[in-house]
N, C-alpha and C. Protein backbone atom coordinates (compact mmCIF):
# COMPACT_ATOMS: atom_id res chain seq x y z
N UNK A 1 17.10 46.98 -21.88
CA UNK A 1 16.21 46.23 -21.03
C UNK A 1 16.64 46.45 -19.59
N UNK A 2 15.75 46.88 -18.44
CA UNK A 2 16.28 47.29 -17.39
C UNK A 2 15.18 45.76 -16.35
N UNK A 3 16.60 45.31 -16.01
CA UNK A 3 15.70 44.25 -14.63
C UNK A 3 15.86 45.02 -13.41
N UNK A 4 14.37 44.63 -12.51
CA UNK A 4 14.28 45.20 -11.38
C UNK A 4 15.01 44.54 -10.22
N UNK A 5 16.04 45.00 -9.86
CA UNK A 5 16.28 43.86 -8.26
C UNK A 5 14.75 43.44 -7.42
N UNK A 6 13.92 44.60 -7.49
CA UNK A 6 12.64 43.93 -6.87
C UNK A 6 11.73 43.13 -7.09
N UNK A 7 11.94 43.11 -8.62
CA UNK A 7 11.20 41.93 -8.95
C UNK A 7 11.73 40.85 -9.10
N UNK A 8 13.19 40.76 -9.30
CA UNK A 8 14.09 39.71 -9.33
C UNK A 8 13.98 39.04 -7.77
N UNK A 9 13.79 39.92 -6.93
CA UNK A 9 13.93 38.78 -5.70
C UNK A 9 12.50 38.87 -5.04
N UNK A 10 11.23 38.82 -5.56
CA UNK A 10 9.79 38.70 -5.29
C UNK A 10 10.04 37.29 -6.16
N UNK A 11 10.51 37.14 -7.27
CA UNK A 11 10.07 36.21 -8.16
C UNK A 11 11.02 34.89 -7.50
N UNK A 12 12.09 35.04 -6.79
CA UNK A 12 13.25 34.70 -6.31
C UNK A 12 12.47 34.16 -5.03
N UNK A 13 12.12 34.50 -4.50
CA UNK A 13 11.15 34.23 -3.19
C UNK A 13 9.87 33.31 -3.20
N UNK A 14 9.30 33.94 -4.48
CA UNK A 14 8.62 32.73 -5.20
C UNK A 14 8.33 31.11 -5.65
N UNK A 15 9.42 31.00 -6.28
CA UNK A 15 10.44 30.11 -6.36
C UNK A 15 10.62 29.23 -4.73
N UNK A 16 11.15 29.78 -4.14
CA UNK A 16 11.79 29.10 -2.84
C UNK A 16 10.77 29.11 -2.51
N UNK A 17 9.65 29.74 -1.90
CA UNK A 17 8.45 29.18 -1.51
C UNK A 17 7.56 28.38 -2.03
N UNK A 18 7.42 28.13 -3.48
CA UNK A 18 6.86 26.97 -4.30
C UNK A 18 7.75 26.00 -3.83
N UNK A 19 9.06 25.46 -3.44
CA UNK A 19 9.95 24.10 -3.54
C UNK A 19 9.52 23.96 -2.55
N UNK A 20 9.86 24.96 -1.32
CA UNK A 20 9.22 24.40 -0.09
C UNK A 20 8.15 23.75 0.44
N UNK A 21 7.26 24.17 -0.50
CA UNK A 21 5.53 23.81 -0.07
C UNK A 21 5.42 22.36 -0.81
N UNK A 22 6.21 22.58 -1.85
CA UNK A 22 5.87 21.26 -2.64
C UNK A 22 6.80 20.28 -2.17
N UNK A 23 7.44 20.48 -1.55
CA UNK A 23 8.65 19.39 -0.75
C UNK A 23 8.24 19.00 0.52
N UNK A 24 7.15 20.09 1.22
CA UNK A 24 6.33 19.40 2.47
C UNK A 24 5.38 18.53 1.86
N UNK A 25 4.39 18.97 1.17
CA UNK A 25 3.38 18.83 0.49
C UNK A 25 3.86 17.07 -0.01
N UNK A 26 4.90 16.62 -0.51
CA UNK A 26 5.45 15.21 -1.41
C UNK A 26 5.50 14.49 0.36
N UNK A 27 6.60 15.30 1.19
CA UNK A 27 6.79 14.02 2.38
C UNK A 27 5.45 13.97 3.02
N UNK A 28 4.76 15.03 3.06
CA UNK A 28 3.65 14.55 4.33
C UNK A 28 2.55 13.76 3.26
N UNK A 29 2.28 13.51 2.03
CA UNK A 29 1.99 12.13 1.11
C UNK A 29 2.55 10.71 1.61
N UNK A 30 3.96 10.99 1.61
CA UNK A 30 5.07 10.08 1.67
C UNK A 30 4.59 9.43 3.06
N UNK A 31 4.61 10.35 3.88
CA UNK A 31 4.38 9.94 5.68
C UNK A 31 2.80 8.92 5.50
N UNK A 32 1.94 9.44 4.85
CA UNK A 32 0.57 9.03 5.05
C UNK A 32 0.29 7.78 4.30
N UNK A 33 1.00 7.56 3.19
CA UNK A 33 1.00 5.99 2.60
C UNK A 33 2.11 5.45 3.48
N UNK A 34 3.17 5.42 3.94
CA UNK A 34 3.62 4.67 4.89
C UNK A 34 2.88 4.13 6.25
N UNK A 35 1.98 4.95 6.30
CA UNK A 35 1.48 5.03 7.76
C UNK A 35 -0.37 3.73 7.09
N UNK A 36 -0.76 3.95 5.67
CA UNK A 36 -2.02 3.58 5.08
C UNK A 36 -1.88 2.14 4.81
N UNK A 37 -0.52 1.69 4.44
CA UNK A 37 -0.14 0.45 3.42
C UNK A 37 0.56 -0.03 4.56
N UNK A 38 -0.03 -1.32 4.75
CA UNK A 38 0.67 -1.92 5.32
C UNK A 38 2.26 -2.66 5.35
N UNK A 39 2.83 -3.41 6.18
CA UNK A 39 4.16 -3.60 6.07
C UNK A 39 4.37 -4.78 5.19
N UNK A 40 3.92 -5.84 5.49
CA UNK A 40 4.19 -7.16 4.99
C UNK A 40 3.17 -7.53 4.38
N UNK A 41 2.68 -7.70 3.22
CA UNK A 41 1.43 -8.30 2.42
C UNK A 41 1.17 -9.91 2.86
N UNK A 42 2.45 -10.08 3.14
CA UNK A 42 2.36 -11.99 3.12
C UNK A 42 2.76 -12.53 4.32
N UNK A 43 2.73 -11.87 5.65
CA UNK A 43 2.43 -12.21 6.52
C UNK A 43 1.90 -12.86 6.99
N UNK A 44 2.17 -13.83 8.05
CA UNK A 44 1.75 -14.95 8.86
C UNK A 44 0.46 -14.17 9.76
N UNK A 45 -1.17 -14.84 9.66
CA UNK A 45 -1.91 -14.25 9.99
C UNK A 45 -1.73 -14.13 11.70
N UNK A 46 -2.30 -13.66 12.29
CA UNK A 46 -2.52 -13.35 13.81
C UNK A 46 -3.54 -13.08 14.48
N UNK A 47 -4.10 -13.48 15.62
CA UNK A 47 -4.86 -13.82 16.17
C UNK A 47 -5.90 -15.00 15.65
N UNK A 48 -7.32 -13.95 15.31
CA UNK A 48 -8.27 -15.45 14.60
C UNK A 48 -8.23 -15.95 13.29
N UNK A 49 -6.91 -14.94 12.63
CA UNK A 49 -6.81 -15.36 11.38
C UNK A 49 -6.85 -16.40 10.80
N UNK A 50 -6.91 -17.17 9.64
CA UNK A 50 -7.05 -18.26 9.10
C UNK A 50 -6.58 -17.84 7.97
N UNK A 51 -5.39 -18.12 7.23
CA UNK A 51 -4.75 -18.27 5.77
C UNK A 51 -6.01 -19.57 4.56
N UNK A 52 -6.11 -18.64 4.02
CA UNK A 52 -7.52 -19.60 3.24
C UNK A 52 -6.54 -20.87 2.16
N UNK A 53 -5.80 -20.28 1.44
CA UNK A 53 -4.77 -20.69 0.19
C UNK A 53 -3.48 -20.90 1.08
N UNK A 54 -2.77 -22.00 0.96
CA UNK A 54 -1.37 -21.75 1.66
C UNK A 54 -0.24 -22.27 0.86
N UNK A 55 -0.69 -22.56 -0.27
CA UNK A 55 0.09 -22.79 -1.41
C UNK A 55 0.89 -23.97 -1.85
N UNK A 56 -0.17 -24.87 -1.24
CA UNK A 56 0.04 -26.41 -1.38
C UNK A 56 -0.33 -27.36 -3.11
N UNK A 57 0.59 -28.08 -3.05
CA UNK A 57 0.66 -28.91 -4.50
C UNK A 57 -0.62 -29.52 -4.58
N UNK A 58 -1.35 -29.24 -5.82
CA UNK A 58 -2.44 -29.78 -6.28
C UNK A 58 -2.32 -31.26 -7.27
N UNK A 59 -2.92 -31.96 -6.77
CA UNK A 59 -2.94 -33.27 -6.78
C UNK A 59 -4.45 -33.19 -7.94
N UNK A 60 -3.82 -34.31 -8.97
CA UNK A 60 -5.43 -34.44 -9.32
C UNK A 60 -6.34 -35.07 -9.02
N UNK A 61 -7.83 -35.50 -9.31
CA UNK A 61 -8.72 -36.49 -8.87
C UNK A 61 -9.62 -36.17 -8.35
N UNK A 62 -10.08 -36.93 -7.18
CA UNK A 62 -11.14 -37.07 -6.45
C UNK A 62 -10.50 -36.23 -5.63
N UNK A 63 -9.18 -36.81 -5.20
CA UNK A 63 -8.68 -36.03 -3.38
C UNK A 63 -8.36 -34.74 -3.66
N UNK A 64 -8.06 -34.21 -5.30
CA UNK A 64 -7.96 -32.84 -5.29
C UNK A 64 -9.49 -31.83 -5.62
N UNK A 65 -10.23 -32.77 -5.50
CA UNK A 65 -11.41 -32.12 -5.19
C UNK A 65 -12.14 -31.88 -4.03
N UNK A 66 -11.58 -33.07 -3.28
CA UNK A 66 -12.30 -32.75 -2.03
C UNK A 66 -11.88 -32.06 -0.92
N UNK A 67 -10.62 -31.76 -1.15
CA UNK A 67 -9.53 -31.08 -0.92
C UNK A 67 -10.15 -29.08 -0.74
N UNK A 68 -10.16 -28.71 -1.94
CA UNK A 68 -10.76 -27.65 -2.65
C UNK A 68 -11.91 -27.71 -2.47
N UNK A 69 -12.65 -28.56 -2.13
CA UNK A 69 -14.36 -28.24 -1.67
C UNK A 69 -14.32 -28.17 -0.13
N UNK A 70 -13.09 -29.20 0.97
CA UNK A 70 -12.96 -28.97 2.11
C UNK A 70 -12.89 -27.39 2.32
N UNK A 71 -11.59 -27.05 1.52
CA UNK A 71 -11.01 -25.66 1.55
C UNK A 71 -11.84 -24.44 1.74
N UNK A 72 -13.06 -24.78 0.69
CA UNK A 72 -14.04 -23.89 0.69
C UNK A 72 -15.02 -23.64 1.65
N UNK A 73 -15.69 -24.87 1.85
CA UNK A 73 -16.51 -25.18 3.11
C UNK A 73 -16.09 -23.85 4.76
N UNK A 74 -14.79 -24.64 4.86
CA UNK A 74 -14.05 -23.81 5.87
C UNK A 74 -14.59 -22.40 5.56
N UNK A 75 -13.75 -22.09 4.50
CA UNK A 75 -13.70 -20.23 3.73
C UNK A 75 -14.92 -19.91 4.26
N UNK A 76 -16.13 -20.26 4.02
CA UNK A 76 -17.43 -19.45 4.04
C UNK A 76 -17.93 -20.29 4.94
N UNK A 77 -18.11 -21.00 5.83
CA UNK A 77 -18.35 -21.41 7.58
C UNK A 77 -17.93 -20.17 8.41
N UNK A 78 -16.35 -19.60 8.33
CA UNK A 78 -15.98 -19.02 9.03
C UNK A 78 -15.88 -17.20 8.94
N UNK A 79 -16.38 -17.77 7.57
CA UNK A 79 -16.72 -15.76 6.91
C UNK A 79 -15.41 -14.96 6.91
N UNK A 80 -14.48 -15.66 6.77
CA UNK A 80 -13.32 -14.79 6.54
C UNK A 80 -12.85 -14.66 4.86
C-alpha cells in the first residue's frame, strides 16, 4: 500500500480548515445570542415600565379578588 505525502497533507489541510471554519462559525453564533438574549430576565423594569405580577401573597375572599381584578384592570388600561 503506497500513501501519498500529497494527499496526506491536502487531506491534512482539510481537516485544519474544516476546525477552523467550524470554530468561527460556533463563536460568531456564540457572539450573536449574547448580543439577542438579553441579560437579566427579572429585572427591575425601567422607564414606563410597569411589573404586572410582583409576587405578592394571595389572600383569599373578596379582597383577593378585587385585588386580581384591580391588577387586571391596570394590565389592559395601560396595554402593557
Amino acid at each position: 500500500m503506497v500513501i501519498s505525502l500529497r494527499k496526506g497533507l491536502k487531506w491534512l489541510r482539510l481537516v485544519i480548515l474544516f476546525g477552523a471554519l467550524a470554530c468561527m462559525f460556533f463563536y460568531s453564533l456564540r457572539l450573536f445570542t449574547d448580543w439577542i438574549s438579553p441579560v437579566d430576565h427579572y429585572r427591575i423594569p425601567e422607564g414606563h415600565a410597569v411589573k404586572v405580577f410582583g409576587g405578592q401573597e394571595l389572600s383569599e375572599g373578596t379582597e383577593h379578588q378585587m385585588v386580581l381584578l384591580e391588577r387586571l384592570r391596570f394590565f389592559y388600561w395601560y396595554g402593557e
